[in-house]
PDB file of N, CA and C in Angstrom:
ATOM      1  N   UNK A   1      -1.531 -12.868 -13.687  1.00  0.00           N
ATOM      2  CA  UNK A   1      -0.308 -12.118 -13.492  1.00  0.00           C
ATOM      3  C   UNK A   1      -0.011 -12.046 -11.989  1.00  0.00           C
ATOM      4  N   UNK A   2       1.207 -12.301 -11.401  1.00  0.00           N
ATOM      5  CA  UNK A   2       1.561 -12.515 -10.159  1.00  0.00           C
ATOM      6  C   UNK A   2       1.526 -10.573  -9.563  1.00  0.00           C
ATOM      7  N   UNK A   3       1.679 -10.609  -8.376  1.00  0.00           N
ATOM      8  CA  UNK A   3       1.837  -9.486  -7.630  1.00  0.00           C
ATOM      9  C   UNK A   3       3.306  -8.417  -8.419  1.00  0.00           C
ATOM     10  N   UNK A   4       4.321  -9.575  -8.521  1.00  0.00           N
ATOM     11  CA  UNK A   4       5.987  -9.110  -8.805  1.00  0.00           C
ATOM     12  C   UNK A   4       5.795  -8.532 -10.386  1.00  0.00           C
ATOM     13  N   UNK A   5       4.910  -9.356 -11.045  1.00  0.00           N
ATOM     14  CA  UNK A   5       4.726  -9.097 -12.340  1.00  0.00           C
ATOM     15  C   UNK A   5       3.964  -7.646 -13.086  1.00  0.00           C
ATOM     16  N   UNK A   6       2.929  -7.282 -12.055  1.00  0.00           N
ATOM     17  CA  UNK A   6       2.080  -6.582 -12.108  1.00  0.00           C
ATOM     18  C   UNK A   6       2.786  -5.431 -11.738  1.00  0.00           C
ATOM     19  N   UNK A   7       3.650  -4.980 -10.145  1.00  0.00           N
ATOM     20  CA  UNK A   7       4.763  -4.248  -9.757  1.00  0.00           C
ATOM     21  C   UNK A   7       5.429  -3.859 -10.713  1.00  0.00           C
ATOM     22  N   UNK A   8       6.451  -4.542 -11.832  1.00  0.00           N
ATOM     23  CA  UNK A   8       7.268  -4.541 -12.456  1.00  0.00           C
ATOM     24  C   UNK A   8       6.273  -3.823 -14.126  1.00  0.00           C
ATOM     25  N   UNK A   9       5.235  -3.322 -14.259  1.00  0.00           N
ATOM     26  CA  UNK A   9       4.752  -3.223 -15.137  1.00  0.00           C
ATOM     27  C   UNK A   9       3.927  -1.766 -14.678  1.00  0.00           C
ATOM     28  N   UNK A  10       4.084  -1.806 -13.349  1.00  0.00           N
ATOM     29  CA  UNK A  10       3.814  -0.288 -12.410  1.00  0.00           C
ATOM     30  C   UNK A  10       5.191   0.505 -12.777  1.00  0.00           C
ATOM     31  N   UNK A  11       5.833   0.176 -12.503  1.00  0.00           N
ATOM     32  CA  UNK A  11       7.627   0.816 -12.474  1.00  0.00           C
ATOM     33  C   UNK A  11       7.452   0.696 -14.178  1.00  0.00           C
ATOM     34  N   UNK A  12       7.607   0.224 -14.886  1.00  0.00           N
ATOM     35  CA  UNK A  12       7.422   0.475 -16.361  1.00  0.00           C
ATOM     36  C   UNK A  12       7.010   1.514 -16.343  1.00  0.00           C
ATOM     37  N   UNK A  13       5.377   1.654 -16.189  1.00  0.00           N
ATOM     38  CA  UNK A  13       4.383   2.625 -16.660  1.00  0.00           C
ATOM     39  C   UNK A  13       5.311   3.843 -16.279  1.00  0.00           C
ATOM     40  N   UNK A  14       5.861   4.098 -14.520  1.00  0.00           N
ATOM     41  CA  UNK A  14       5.939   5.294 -13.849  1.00  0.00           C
ATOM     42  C   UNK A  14       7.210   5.879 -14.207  1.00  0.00           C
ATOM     43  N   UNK A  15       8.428   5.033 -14.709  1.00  0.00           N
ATOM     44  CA  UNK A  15       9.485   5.084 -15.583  1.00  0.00           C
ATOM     45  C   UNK A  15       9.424   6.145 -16.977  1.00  0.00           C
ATOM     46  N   UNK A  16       8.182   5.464 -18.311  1.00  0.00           N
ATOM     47  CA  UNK A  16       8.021   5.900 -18.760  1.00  0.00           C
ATOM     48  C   UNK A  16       7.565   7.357 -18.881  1.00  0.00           C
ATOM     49  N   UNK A  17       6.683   7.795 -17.796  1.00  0.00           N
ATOM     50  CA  UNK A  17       6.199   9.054 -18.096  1.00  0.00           C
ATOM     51  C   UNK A  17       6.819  10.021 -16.735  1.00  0.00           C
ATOM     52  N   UNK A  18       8.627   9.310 -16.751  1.00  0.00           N
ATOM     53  CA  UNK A  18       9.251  10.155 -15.588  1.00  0.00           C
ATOM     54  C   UNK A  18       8.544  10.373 -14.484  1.00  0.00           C
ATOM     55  N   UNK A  19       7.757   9.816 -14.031  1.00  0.00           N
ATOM     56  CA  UNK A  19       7.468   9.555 -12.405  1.00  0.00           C
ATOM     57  C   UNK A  19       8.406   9.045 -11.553  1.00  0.00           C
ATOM     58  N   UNK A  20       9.325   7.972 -11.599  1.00  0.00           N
ATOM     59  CA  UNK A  20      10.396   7.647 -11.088  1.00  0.00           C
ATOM     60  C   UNK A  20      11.839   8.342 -11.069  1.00  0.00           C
ATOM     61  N   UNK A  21      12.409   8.823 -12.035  1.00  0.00           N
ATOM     62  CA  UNK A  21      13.029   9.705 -12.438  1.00  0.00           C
ATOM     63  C   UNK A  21      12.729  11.324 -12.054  1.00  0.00           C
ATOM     64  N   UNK A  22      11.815  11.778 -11.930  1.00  0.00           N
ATOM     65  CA  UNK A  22      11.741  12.736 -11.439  1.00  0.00           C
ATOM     66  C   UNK A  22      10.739  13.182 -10.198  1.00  0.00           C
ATOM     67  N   UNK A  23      10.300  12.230  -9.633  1.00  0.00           N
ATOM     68  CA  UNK A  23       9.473  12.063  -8.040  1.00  0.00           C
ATOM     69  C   UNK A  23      11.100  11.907  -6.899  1.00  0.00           C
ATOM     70  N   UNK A  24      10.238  12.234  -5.272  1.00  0.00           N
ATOM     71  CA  UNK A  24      11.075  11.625  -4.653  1.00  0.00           C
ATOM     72  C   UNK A  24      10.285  10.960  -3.888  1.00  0.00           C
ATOM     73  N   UNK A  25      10.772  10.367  -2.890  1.00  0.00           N
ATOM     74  CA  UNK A  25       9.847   9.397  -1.292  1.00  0.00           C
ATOM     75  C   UNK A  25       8.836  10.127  -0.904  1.00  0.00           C
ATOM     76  N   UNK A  26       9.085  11.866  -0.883  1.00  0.00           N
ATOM     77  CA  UNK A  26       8.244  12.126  -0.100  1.00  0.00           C
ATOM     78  C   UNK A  26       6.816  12.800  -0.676  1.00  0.00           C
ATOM     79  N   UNK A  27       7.231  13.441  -1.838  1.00  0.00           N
ATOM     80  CA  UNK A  27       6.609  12.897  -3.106  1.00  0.00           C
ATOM     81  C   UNK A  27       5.413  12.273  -3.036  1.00  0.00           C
ATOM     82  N   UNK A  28       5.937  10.977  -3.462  1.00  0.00           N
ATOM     83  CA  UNK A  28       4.991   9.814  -3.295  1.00  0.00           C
ATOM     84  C   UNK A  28       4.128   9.318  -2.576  1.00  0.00           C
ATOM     85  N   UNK A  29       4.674   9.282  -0.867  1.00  0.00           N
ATOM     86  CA  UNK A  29       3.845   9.202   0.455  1.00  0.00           C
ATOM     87  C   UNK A  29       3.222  10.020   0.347  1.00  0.00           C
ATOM     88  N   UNK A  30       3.133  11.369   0.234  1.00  0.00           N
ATOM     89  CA  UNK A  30       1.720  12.582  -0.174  1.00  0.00           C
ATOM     90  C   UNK A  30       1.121  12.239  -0.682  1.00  0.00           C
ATOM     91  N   UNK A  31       1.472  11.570  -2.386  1.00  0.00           N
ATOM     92  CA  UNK A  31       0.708  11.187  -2.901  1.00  0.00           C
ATOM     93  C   UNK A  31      -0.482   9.776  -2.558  1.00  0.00           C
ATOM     94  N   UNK A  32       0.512   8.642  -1.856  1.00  0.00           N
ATOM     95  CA  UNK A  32      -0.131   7.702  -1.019  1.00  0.00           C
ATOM     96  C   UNK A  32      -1.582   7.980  -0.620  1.00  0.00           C
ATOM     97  N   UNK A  33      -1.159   9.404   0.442  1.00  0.00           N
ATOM     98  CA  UNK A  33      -1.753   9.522   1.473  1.00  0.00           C
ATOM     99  C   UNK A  33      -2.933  10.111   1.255  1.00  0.00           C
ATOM    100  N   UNK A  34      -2.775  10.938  -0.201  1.00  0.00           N
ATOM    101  CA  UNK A  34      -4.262  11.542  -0.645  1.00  0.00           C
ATOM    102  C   UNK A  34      -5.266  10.170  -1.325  1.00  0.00           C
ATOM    103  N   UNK A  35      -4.068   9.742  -2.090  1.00  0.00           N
ATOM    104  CA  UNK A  35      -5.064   8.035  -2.818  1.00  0.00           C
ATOM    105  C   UNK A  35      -6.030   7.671  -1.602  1.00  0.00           C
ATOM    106  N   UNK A  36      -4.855   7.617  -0.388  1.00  0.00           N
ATOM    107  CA  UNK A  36      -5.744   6.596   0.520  1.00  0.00           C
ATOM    108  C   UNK A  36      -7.204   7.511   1.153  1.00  0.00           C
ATOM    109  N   UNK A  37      -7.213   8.973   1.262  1.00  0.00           N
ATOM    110  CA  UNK A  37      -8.191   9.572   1.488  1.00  0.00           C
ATOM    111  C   UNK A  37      -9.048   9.189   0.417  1.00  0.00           C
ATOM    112  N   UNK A  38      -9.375   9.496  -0.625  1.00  0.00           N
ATOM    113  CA  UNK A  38     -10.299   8.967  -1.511  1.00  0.00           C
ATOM    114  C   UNK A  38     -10.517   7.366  -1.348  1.00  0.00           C
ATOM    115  N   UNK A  39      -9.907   6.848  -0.940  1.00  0.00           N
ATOM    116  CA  UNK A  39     -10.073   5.290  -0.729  1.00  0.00           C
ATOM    117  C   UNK A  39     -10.842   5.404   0.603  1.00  0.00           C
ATOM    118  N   UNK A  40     -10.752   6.317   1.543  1.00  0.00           N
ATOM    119  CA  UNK A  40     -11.347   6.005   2.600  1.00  0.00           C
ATOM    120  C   UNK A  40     -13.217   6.659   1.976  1.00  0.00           C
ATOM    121  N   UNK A  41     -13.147   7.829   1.300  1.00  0.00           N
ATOM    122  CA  UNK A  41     -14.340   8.753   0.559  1.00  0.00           C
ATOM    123  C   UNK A  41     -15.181   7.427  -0.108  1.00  0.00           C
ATOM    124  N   UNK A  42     -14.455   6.467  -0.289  1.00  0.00           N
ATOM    125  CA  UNK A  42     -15.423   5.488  -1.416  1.00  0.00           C
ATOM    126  C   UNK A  42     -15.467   4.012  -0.561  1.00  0.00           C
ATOM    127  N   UNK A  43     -14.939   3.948   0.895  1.00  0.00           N
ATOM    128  CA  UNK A  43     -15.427   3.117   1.674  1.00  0.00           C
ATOM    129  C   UNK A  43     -16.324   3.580   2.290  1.00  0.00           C
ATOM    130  N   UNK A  44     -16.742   5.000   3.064  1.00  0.00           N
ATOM    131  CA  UNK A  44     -17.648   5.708   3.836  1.00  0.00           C
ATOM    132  C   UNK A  44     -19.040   5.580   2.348  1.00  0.00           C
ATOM    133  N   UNK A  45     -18.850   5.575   1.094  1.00  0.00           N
ATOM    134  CA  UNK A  45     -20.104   5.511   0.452  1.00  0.00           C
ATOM    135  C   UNK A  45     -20.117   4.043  -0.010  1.00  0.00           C
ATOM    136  N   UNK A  46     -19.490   3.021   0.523  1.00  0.00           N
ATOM    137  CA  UNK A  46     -19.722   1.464   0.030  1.00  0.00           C
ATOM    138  C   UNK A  46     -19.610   1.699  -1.900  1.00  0.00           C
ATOM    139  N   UNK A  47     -18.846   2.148  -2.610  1.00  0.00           N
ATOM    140  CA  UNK A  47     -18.745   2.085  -3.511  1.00  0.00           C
ATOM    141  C   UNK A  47     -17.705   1.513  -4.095  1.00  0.00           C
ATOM    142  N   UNK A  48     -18.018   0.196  -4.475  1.00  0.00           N
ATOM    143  CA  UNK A  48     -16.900  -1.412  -4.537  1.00  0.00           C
ATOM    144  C   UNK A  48     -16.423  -0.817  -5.867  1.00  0.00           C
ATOM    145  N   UNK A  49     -16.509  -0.044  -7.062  1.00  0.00           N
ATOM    146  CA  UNK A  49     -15.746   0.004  -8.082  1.00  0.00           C
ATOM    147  C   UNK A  49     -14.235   1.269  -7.392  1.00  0.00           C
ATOM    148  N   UNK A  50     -14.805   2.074  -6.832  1.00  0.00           N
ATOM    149  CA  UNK A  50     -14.232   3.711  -6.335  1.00  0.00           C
ATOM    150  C   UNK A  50     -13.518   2.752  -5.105  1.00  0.00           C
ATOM    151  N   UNK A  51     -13.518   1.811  -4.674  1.00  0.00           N
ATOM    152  CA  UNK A  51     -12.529   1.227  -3.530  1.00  0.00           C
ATOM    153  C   UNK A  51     -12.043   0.609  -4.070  1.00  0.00           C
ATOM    154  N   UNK A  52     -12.019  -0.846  -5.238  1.00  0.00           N
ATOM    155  CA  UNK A  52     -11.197  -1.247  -5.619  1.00  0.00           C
ATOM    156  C   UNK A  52     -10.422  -0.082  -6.604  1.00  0.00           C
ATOM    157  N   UNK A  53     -10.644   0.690  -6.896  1.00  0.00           N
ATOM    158  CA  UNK A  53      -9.298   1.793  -8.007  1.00  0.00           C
ATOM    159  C   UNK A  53      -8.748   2.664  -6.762  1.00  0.00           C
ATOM    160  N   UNK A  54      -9.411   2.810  -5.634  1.00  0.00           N
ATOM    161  CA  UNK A  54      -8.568   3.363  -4.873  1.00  0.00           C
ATOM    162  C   UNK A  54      -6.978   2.398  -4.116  1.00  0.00           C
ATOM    163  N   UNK A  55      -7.750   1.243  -3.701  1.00  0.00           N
ATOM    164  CA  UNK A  55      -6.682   0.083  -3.647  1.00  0.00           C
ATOM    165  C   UNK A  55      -5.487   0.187  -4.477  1.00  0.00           C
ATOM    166  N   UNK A  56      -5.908  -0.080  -5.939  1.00  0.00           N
ATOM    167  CA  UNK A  56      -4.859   0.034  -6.920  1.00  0.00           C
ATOM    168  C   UNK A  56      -3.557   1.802  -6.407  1.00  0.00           C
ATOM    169  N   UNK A  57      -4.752   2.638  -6.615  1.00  0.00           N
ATOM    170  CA  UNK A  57      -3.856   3.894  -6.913  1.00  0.00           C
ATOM    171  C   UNK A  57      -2.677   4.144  -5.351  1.00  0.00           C
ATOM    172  N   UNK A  58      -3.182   3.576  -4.269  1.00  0.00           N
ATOM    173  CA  UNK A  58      -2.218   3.749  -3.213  1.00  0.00           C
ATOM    174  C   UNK A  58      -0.994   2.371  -3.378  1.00  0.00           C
ATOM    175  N   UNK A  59      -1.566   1.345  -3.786  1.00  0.00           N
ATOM    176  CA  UNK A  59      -0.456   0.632  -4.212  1.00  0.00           C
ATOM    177  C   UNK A  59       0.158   0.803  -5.399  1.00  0.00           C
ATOM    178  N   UNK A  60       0.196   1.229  -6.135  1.00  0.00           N
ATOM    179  CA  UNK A  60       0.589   2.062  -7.592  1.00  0.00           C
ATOM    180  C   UNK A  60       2.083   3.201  -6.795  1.00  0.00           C
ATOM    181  N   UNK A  61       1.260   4.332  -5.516  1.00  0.00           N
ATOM    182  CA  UNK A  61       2.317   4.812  -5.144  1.00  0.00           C
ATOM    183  C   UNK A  61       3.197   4.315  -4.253  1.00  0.00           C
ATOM    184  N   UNK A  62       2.848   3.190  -3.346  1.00  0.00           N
ATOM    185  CA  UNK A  62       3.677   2.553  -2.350  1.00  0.00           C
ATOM    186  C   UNK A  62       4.863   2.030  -3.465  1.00  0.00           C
ATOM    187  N   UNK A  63       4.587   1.654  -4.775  1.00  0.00           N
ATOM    188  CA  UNK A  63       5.173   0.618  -5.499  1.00  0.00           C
ATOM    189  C   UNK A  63       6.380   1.632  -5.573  1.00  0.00           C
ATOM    190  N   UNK A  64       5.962   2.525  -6.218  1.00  0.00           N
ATOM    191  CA  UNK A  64       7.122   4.015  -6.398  1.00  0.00           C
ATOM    192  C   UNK A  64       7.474   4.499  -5.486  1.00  0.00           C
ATOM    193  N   UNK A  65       6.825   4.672  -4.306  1.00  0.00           N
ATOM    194  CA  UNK A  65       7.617   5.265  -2.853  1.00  0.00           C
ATOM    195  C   UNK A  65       8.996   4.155  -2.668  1.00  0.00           C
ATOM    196  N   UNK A  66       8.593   3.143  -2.931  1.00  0.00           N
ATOM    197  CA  UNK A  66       9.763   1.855  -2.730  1.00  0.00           C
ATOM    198  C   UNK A  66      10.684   2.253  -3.772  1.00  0.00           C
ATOM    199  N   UNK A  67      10.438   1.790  -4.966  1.00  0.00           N
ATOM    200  CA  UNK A  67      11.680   2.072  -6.017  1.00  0.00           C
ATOM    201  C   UNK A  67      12.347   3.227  -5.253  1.00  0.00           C
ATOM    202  N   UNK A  68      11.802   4.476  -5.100  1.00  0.00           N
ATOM    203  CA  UNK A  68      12.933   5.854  -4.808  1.00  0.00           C
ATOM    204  C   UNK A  68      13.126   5.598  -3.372  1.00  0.00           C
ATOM    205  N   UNK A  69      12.505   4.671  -2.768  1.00  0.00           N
ATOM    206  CA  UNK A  69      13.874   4.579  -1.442  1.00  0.00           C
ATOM    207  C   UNK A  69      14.807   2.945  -1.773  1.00  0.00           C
ATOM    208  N   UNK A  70      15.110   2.551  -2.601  1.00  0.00           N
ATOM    209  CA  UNK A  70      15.651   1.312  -3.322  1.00  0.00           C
ATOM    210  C   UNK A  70      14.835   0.376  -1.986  1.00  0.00           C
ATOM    211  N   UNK A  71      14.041   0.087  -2.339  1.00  0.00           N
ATOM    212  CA  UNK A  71      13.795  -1.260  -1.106  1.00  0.00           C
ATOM    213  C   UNK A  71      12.576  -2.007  -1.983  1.00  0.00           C
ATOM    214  N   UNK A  72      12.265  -3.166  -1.824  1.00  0.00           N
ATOM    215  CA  UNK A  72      10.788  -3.748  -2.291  1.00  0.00           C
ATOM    216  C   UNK A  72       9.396  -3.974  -1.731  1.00  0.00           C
ATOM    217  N   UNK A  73       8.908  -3.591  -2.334  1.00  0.00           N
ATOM    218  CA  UNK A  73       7.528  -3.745  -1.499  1.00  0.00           C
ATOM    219  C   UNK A  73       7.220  -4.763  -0.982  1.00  0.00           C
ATOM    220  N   UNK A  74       7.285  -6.128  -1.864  1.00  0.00           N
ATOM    221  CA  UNK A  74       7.440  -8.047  -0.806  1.00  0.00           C
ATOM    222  C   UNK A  74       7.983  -7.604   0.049  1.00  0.00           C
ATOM    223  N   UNK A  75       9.358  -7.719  -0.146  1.00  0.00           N
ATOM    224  CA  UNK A  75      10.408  -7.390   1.470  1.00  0.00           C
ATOM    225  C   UNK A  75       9.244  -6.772   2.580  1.00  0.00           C
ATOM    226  N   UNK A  76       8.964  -6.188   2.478  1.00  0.00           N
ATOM    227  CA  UNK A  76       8.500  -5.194   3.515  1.00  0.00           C
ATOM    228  C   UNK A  76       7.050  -5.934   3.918  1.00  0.00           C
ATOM    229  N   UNK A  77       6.555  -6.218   2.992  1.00  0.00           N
ATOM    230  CA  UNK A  77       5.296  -6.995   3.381  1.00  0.00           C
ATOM    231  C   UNK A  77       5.600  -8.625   4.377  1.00  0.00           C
ATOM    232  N   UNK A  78       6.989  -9.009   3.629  1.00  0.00           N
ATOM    233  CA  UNK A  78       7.539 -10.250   4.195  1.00  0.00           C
ATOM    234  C   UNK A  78       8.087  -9.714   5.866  1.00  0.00           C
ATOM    235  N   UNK A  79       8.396  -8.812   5.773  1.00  0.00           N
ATOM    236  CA  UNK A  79       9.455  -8.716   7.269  1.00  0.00           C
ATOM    237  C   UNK A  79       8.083  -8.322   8.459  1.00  0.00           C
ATOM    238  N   UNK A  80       6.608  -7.687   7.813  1.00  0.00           N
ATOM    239  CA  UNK A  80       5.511  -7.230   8.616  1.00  0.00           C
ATOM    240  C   UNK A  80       4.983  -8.016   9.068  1.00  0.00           C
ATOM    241  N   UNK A  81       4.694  -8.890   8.192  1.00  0.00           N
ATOM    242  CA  UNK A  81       4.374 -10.618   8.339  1.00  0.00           C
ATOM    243  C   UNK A  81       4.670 -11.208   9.244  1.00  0.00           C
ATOM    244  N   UNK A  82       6.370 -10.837   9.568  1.00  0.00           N
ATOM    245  CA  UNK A  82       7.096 -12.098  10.341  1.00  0.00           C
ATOM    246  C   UNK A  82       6.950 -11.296  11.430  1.00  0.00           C
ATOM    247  N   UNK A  83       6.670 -10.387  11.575  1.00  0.00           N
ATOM    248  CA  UNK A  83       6.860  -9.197  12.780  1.00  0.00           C
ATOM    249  C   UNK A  83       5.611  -9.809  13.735  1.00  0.00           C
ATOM    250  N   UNK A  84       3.966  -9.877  12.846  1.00  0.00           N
ATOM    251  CA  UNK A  84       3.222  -9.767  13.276  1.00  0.00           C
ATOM    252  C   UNK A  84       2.417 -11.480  13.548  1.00  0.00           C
ATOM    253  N   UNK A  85       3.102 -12.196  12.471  1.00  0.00           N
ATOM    254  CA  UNK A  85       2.492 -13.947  12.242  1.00  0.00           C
ATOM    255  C   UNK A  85       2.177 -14.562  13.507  1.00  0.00           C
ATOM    256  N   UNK A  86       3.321 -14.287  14.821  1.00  0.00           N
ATOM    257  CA  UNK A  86       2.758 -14.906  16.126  1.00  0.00           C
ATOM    258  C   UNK A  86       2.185 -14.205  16.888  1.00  0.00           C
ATOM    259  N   UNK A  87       2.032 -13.184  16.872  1.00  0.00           N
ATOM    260  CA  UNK A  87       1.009 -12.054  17.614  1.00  0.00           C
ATOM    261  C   UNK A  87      -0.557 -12.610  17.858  1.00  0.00           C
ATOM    262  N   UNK A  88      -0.842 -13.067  19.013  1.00  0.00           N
ATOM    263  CA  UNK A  88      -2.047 -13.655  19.503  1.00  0.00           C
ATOM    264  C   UNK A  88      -2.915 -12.476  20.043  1.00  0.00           C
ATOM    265  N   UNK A  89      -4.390 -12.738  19.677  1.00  0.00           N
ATOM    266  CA  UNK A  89      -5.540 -11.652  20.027  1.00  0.00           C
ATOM    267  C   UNK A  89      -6.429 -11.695  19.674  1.00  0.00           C
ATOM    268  N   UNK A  90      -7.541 -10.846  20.053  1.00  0.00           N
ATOM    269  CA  UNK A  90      -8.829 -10.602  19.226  1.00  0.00           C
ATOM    270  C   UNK A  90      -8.735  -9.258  19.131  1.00  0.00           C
ATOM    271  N   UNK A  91      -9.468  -9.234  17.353  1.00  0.00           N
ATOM    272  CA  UNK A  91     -10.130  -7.692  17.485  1.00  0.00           C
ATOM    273  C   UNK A  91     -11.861  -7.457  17.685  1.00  0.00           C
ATOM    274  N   UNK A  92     -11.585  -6.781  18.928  1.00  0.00           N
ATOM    275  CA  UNK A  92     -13.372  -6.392  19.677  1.00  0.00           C
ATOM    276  C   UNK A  92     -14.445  -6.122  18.140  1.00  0.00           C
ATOM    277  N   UNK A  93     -15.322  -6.153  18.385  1.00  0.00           N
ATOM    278  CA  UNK A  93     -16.307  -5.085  17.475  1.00  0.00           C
ATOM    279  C   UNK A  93     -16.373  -3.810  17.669  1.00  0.00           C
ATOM    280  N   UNK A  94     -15.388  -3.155  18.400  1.00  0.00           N
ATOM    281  CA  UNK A  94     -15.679  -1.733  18.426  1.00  0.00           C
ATOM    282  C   UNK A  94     -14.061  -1.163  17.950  1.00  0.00           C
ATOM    283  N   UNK A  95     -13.209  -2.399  17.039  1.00  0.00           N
ATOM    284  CA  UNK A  95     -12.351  -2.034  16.249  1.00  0.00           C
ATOM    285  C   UNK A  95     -10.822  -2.220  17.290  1.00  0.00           C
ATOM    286  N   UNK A  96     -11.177  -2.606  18.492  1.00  0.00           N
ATOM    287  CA  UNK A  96      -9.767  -2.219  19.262  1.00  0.00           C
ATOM    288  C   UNK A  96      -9.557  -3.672  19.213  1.00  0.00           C
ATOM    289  N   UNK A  97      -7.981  -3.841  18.851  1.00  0.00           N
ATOM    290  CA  UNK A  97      -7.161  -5.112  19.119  1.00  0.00           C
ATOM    291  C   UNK A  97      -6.824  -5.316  20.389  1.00  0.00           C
ATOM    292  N   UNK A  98      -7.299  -6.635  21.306  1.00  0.00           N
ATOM    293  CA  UNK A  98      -6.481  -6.740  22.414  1.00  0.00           C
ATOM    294  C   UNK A  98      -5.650  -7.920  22.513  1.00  0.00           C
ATOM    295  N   UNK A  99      -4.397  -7.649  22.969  1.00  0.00           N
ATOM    296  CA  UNK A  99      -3.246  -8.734  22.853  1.00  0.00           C
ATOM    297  C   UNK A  99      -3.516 -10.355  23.704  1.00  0.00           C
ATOM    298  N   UNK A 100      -3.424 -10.836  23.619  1.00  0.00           N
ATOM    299  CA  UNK A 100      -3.193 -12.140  24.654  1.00  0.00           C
ATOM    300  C   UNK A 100      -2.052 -11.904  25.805  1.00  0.00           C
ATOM    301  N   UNK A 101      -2.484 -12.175  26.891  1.00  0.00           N
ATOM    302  CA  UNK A 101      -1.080 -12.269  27.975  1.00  0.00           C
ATOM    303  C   UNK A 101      -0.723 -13.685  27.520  1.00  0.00           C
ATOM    304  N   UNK A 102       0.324 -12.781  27.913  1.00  0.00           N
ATOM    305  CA  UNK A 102       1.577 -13.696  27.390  1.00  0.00           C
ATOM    306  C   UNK A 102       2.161 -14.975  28.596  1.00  0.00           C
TER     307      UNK A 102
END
């Protein structure tokens, strides 16, 4: 099942049980933002089942933060992409990105 396919079967699910219909943006980004805390709770314990369902559940709400601001989640992944595709650098081992002079 493709990414668009899987999306489109998120918006089903969140449709059905009025999550879309009755959520708004900001809503959702709360909701995001707690998924992604537990996503961070189950990277700090290396627990690969509790990180991959955390993965899912913040993209589950990004999917719906998008529908209620009408925009798509590709789009946005496509325009970050193009933002970032020629951006030259390394990232250190102590996590900091440094740019290339230009």
């Amino acid at each position: 099942m493709s990414f668009e396919q899987v999306a489109l079967e998120v918006i089903r699910w969140s449709e059905a049980r009025k999550i879309i219909p009755n959520s708004n943006p900001p809503t959702q980004l709360l909701k995001a933002m707690s998924e992604l805390g537990e996503l961070a709770d189950a990277t700090i314990k290396n627990d690969r089942p509790a990180i991959m369902d955390g993965v899912g559940d913040v993209m589950v709400c990004l999917i719906n933060y998008c529908v209620l601001q009408d925009i798509n989640l590709v789009s946005c992944m496509k325009l970050a992409y193009a933002d970032i595709k020629d951006r030259k650098g390394t990232l250190l081992s102590n996590g900091v990105f440094v740019k290339e002079a230009a």
